[in-house]
N, C-alpha and C. Protein backbone atom coordinates (compact mmCIF):
# COMPACT_ATOMS: atom_id res chain seq x y z
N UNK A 1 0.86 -1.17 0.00
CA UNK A 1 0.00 0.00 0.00
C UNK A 1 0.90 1.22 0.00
N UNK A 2 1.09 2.08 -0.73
CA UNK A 2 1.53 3.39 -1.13
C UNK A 2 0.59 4.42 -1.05
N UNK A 3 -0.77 4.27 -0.87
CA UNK A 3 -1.64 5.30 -1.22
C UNK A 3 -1.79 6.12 -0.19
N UNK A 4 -1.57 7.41 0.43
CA UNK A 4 -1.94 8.25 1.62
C UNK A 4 -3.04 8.41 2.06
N UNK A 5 -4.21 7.94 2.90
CA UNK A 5 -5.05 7.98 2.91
C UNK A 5 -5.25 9.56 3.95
N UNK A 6 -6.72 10.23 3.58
CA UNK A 6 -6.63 11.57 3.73
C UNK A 6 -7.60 11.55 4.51
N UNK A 7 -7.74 12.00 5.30
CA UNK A 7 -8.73 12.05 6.54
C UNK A 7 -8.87 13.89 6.87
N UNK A 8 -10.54 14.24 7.05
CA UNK A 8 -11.08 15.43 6.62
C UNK A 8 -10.74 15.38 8.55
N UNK A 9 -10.25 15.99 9.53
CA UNK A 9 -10.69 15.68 10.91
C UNK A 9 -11.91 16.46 11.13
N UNK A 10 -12.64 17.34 10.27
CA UNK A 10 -14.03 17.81 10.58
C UNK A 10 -15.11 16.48 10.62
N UNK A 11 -14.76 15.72 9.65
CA UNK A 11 -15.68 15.05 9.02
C UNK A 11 -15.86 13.93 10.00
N UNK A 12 -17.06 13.25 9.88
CA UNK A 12 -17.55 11.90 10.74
C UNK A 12 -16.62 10.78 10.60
N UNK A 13 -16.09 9.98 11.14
CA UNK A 13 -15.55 8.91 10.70
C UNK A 13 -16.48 7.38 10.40
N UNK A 14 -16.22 6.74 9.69
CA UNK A 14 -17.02 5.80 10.32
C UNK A 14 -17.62 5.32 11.34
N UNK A 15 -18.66 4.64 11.95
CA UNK A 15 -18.96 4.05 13.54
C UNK A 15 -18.50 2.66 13.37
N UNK A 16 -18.88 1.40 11.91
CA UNK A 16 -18.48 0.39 12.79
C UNK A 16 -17.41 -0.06 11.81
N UNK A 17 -16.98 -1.36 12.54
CA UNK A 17 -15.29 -1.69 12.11
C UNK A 17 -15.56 -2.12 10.79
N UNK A 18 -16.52 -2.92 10.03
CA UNK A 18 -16.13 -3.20 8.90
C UNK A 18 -16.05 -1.73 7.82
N UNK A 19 -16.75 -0.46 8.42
CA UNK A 19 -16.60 0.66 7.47
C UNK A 19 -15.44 1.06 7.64
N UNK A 20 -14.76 0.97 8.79
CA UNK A 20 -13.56 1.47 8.99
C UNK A 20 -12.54 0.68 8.68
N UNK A 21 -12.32 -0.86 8.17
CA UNK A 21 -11.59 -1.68 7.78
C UNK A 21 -11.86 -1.24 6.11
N UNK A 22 -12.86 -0.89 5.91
CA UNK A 22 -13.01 -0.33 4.19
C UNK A 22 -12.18 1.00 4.01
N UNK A 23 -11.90 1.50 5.19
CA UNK A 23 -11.06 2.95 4.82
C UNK A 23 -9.97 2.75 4.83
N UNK A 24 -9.10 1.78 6.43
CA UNK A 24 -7.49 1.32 5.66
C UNK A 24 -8.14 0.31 6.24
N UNK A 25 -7.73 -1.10 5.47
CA UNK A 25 -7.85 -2.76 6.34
C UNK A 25 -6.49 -2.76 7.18
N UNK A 26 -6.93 -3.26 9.30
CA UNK A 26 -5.93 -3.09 9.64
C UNK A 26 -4.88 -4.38 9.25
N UNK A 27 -3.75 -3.88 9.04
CA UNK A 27 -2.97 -5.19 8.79
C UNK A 27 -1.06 -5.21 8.44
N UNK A 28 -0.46 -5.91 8.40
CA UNK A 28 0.87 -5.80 9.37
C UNK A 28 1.48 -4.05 8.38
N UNK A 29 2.04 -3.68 8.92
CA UNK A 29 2.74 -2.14 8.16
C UNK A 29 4.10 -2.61 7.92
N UNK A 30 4.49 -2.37 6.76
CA UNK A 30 5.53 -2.61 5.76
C UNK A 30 6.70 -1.75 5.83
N UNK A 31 5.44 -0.58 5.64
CA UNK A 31 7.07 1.15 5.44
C UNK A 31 6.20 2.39 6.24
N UNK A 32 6.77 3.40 5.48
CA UNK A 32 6.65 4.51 6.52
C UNK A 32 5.42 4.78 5.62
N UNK A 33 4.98 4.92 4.57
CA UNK A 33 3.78 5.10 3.30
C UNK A 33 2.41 4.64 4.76
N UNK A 34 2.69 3.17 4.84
CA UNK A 34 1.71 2.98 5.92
C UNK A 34 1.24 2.82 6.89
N UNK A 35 2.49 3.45 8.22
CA UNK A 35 2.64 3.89 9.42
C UNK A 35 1.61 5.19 8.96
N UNK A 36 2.25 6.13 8.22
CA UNK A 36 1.63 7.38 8.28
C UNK A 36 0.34 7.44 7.71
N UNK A 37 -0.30 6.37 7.10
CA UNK A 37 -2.01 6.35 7.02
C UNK A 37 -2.30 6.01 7.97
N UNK A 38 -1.64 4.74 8.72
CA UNK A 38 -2.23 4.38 9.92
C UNK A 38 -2.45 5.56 11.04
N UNK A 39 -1.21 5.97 10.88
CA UNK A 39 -1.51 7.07 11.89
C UNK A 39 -2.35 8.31 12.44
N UNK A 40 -2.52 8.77 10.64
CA UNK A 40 -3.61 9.53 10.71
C UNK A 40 -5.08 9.03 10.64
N UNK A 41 -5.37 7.73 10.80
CA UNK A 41 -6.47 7.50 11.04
C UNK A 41 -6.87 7.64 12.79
N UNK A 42 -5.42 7.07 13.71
CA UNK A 42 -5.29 6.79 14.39
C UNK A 42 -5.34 8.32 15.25
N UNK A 43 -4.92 9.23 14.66
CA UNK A 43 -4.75 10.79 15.57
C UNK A 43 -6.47 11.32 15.37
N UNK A 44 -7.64 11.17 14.36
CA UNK A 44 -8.76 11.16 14.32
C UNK A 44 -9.64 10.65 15.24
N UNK A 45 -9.50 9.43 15.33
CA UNK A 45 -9.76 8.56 16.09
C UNK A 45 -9.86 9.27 17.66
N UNK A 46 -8.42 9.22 17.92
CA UNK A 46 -8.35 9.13 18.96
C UNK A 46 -8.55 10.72 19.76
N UNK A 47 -9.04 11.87 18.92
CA UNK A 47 -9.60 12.82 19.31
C UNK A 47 -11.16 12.88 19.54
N UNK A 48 -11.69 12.03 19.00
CA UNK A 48 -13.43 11.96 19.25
C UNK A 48 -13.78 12.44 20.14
N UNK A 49 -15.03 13.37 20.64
CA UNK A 49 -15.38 13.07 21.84
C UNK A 49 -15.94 11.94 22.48
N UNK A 50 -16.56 11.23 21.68
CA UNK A 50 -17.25 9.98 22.07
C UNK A 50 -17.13 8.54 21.01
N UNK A 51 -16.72 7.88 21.33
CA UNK A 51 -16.15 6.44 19.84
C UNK A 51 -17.13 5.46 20.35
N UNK A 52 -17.31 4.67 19.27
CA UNK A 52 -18.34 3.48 19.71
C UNK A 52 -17.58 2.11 20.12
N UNK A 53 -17.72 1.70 20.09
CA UNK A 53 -16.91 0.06 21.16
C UNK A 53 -16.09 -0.33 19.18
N UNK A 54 -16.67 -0.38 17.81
CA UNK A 54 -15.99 -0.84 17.02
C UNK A 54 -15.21 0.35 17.15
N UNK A 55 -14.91 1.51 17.19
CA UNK A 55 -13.96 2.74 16.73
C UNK A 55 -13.25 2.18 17.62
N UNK A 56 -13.52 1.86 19.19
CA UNK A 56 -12.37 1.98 20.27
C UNK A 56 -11.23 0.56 19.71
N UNK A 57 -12.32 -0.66 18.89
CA UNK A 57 -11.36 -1.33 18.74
C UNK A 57 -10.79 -1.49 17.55
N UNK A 58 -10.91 -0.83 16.73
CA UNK A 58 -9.95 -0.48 15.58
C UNK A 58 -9.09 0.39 15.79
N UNK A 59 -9.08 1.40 16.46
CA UNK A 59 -8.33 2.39 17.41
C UNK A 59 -7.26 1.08 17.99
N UNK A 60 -7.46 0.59 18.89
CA UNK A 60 -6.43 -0.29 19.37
C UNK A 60 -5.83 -1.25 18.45
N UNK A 61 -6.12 -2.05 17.57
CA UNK A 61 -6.00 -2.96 16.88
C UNK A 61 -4.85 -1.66 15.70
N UNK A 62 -4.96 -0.48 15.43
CA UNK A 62 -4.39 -0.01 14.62
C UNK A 62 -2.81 0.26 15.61
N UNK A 63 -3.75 0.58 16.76
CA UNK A 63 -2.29 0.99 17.88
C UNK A 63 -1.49 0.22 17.65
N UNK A 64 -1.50 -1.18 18.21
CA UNK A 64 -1.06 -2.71 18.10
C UNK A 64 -0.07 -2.95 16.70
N UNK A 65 -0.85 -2.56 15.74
CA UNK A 65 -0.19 -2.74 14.51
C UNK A 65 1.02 -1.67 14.40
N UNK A 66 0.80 -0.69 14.60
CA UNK A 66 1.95 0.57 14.95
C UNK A 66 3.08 0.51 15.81
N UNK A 67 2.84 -0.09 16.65
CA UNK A 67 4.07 -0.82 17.82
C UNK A 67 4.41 -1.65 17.30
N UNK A 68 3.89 -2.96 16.73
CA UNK A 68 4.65 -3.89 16.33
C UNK A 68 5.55 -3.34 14.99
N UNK A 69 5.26 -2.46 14.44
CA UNK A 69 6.19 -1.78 13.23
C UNK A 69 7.24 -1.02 14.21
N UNK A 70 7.43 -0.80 14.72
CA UNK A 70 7.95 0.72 15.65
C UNK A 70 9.14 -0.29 16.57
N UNK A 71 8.60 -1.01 16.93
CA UNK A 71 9.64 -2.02 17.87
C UNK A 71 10.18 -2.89 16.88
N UNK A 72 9.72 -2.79 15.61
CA UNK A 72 10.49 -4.07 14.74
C UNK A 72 11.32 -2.84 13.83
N UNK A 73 11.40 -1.48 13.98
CA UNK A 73 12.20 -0.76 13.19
C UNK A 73 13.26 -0.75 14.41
N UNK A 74 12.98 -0.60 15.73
CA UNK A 74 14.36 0.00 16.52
C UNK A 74 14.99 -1.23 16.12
N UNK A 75 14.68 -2.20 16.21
CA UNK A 75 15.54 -3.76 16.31
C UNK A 75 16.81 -3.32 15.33
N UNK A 76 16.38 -2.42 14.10
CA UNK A 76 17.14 -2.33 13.09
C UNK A 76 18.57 -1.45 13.24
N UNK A 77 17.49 -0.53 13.84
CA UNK A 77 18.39 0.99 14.21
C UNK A 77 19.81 0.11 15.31
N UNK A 78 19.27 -0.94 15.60
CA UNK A 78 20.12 -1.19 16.78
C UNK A 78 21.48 -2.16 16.45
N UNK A 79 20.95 -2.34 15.54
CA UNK A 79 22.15 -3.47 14.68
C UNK A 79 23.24 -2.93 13.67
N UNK A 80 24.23 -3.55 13.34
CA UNK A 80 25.43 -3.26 12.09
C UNK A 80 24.74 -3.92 11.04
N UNK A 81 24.68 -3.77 9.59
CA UNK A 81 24.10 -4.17 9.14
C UNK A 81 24.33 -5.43 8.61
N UNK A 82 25.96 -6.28 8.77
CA UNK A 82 25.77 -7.77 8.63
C UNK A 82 24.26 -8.19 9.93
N UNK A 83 24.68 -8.02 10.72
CA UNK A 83 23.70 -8.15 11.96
C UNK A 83 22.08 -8.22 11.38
N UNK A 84 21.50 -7.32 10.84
CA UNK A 84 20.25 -6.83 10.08
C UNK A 84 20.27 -7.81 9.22
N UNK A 85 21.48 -7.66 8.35
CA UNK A 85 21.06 -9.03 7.10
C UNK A 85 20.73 -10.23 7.66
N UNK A 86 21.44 -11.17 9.01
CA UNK A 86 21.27 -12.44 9.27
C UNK A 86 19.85 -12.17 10.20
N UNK A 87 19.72 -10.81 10.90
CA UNK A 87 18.14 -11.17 11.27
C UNK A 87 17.21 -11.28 10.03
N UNK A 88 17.36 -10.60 9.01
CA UNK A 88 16.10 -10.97 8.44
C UNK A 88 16.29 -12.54 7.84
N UNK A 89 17.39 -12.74 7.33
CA UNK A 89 17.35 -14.26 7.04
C UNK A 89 16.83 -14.84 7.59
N UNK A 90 17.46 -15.29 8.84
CA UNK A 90 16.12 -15.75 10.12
C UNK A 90 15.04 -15.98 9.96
N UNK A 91 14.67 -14.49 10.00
CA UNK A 91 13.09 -14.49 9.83
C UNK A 91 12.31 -14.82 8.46
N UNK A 92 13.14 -14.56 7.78
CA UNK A 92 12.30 -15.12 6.59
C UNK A 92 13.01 -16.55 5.92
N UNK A 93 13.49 -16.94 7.04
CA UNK A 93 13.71 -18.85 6.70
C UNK A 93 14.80 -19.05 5.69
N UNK A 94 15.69 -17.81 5.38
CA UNK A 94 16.53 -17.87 4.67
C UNK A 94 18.29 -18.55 4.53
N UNK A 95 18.58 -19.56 3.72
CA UNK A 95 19.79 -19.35 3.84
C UNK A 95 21.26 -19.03 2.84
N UNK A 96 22.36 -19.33 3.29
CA UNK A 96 23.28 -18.47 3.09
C UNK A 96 23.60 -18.97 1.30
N UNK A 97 22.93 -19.74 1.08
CA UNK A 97 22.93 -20.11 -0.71
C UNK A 97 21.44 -19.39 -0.89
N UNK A 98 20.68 -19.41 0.46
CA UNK A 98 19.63 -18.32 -0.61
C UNK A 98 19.86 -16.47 -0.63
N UNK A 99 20.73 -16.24 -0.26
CA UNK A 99 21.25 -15.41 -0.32
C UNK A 99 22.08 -14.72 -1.30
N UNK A 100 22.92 -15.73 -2.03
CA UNK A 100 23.70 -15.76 -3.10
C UNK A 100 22.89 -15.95 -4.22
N UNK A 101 22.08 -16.49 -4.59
CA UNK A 101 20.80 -16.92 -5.32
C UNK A 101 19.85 -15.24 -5.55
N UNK A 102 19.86 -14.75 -4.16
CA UNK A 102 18.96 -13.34 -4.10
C UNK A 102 20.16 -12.16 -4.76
N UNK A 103 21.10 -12.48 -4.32
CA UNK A 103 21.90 -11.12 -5.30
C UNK A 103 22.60 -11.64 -6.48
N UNK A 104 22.01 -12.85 -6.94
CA UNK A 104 22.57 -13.35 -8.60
C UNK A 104 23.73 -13.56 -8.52
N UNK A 105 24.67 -14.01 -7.44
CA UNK A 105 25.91 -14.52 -7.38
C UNK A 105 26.24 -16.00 -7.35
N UNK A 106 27.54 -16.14 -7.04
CA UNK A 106 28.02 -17.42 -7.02
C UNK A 106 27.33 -18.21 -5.63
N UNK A 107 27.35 -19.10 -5.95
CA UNK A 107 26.84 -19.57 -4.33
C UNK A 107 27.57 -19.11 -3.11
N UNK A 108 28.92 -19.71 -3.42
CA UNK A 108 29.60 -19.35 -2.19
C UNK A 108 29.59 -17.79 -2.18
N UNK A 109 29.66 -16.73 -2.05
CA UNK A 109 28.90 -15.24 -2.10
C UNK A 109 28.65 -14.98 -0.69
N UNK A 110 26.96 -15.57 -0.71
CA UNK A 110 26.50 -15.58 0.57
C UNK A 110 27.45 -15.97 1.78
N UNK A 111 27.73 -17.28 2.17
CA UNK A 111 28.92 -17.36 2.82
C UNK A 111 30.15 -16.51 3.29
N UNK A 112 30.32 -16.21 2.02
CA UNK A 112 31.63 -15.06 2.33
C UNK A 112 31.19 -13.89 3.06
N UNK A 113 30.15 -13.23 2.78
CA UNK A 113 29.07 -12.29 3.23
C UNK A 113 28.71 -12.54 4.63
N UNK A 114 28.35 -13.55 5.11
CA UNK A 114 27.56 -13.91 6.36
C UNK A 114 28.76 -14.06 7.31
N UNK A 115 30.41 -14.51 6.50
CA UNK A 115 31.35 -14.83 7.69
C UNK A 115 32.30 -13.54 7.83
N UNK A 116 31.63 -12.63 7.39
CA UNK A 116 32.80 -10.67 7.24
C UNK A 116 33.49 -11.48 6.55
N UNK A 117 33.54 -12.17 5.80
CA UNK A 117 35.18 -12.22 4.61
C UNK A 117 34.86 -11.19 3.43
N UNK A 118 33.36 -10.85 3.02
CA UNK A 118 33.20 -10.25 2.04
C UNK A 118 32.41 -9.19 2.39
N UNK A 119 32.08 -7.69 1.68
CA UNK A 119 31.15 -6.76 2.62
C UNK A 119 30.07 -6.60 1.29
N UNK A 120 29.02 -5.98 1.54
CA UNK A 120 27.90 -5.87 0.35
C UNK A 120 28.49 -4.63 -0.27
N UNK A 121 27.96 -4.57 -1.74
CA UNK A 121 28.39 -3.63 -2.30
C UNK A 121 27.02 -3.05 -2.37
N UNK A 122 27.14 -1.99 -3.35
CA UNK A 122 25.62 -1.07 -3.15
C UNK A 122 24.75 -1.46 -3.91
N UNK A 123 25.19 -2.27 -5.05
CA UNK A 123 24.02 -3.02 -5.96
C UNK A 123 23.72 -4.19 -4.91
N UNK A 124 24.24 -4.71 -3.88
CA UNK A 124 23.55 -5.77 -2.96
C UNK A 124 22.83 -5.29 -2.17
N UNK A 125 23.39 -4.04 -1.37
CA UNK A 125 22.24 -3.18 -0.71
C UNK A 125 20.79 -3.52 -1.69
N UNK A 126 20.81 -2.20 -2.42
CA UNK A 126 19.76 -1.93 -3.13
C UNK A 126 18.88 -3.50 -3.17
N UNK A 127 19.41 -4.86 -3.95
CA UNK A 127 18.77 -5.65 -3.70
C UNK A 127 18.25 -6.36 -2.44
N UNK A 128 18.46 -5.64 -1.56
CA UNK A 128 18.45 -6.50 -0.14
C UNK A 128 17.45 -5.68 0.07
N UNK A 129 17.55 -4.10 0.30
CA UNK A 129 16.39 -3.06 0.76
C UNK A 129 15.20 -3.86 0.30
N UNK A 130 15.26 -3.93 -1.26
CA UNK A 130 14.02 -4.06 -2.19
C UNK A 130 13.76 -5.47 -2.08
N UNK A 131 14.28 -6.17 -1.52
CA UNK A 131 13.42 -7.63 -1.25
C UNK A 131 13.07 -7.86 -0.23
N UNK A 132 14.01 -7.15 1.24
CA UNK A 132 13.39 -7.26 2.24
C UNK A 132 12.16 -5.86 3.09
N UNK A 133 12.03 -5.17 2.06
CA UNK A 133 10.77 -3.90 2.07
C UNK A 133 11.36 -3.00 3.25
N UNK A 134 12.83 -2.79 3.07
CA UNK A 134 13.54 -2.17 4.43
C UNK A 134 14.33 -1.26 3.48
N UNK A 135 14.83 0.38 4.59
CA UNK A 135 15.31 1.11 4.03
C UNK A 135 16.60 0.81 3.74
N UNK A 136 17.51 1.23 2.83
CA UNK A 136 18.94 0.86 2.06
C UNK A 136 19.85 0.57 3.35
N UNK A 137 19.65 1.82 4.41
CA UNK A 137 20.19 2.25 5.82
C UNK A 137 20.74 1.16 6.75
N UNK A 138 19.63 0.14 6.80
CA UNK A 138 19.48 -1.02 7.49
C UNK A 138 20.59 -1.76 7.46
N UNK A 139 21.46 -2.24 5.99
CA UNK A 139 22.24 -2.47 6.20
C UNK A 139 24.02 -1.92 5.85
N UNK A 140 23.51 -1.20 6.53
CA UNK A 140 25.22 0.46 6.52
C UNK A 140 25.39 -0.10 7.30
């Protein structure tokens, strides 16, 4: 999702969750494109004077989704970026020939990469950002 969603704060919001799952569906956040829809649904929201039991829980359920993005970006901020590369491998069940395979290299590649014998160059960045939906930064 790339699209900014625009929220009037004069205007009514929806009352129940499936109208408000029609305005953003809540669901895991990727980049900053959809932190910041989430959010501004979420700063609407949470000015109401009065929300109905679905607003309060799409309100939370959006919260929820915003922390779990927010605590899974510091993880990043907190690492070197060999560090960043082998967490996401991890997490996405990856290994060190699928790695070499993901930046069109030799097999052994990955390996060299994962043990500091070799460092990424910026065409590996770039492919790493863009496959793992993370900024270039992640792994500097």
């Amino acid at each position: 999702m790339n699209t900014k969603i625009k929220t009037d704060k004069t205007a009514t919001l929806p009352k129940t969750y499936r109208e408000l799952c029609a305005l953003l569906m809540p669901r895991k956040i990727h980049d900053e494109a959809e932190l910041e829809a989430a959010q501004e649904i979420m700063d609407v929201l949470a000015v109401l004077p009065t929300r109905t039991p679905d607003q309060n829980d799409y309100l939370e359920t959006l919260a929820e989704l915003v922390e779990a993005y927010e605590e899974h970006a510091v993880k990043f901020t907190k690492r070197s970026g060999l560090e960043a590369l082998k967490f996401l491998l991890i997490e996405n069940g990856l290994t060190a020939s699928d790695l070499s395979r993901l930046l069109g290299t030799d097999i052994s590649l990955g390996y060299r990469i994962l043990d500091g014998e070799r460092n990424l160059t910026t065409k590996h960045i770039k492919k790493l950002a863009q496959h793992f939906h993370v900024g270039p930064e992640v792994f500097l």
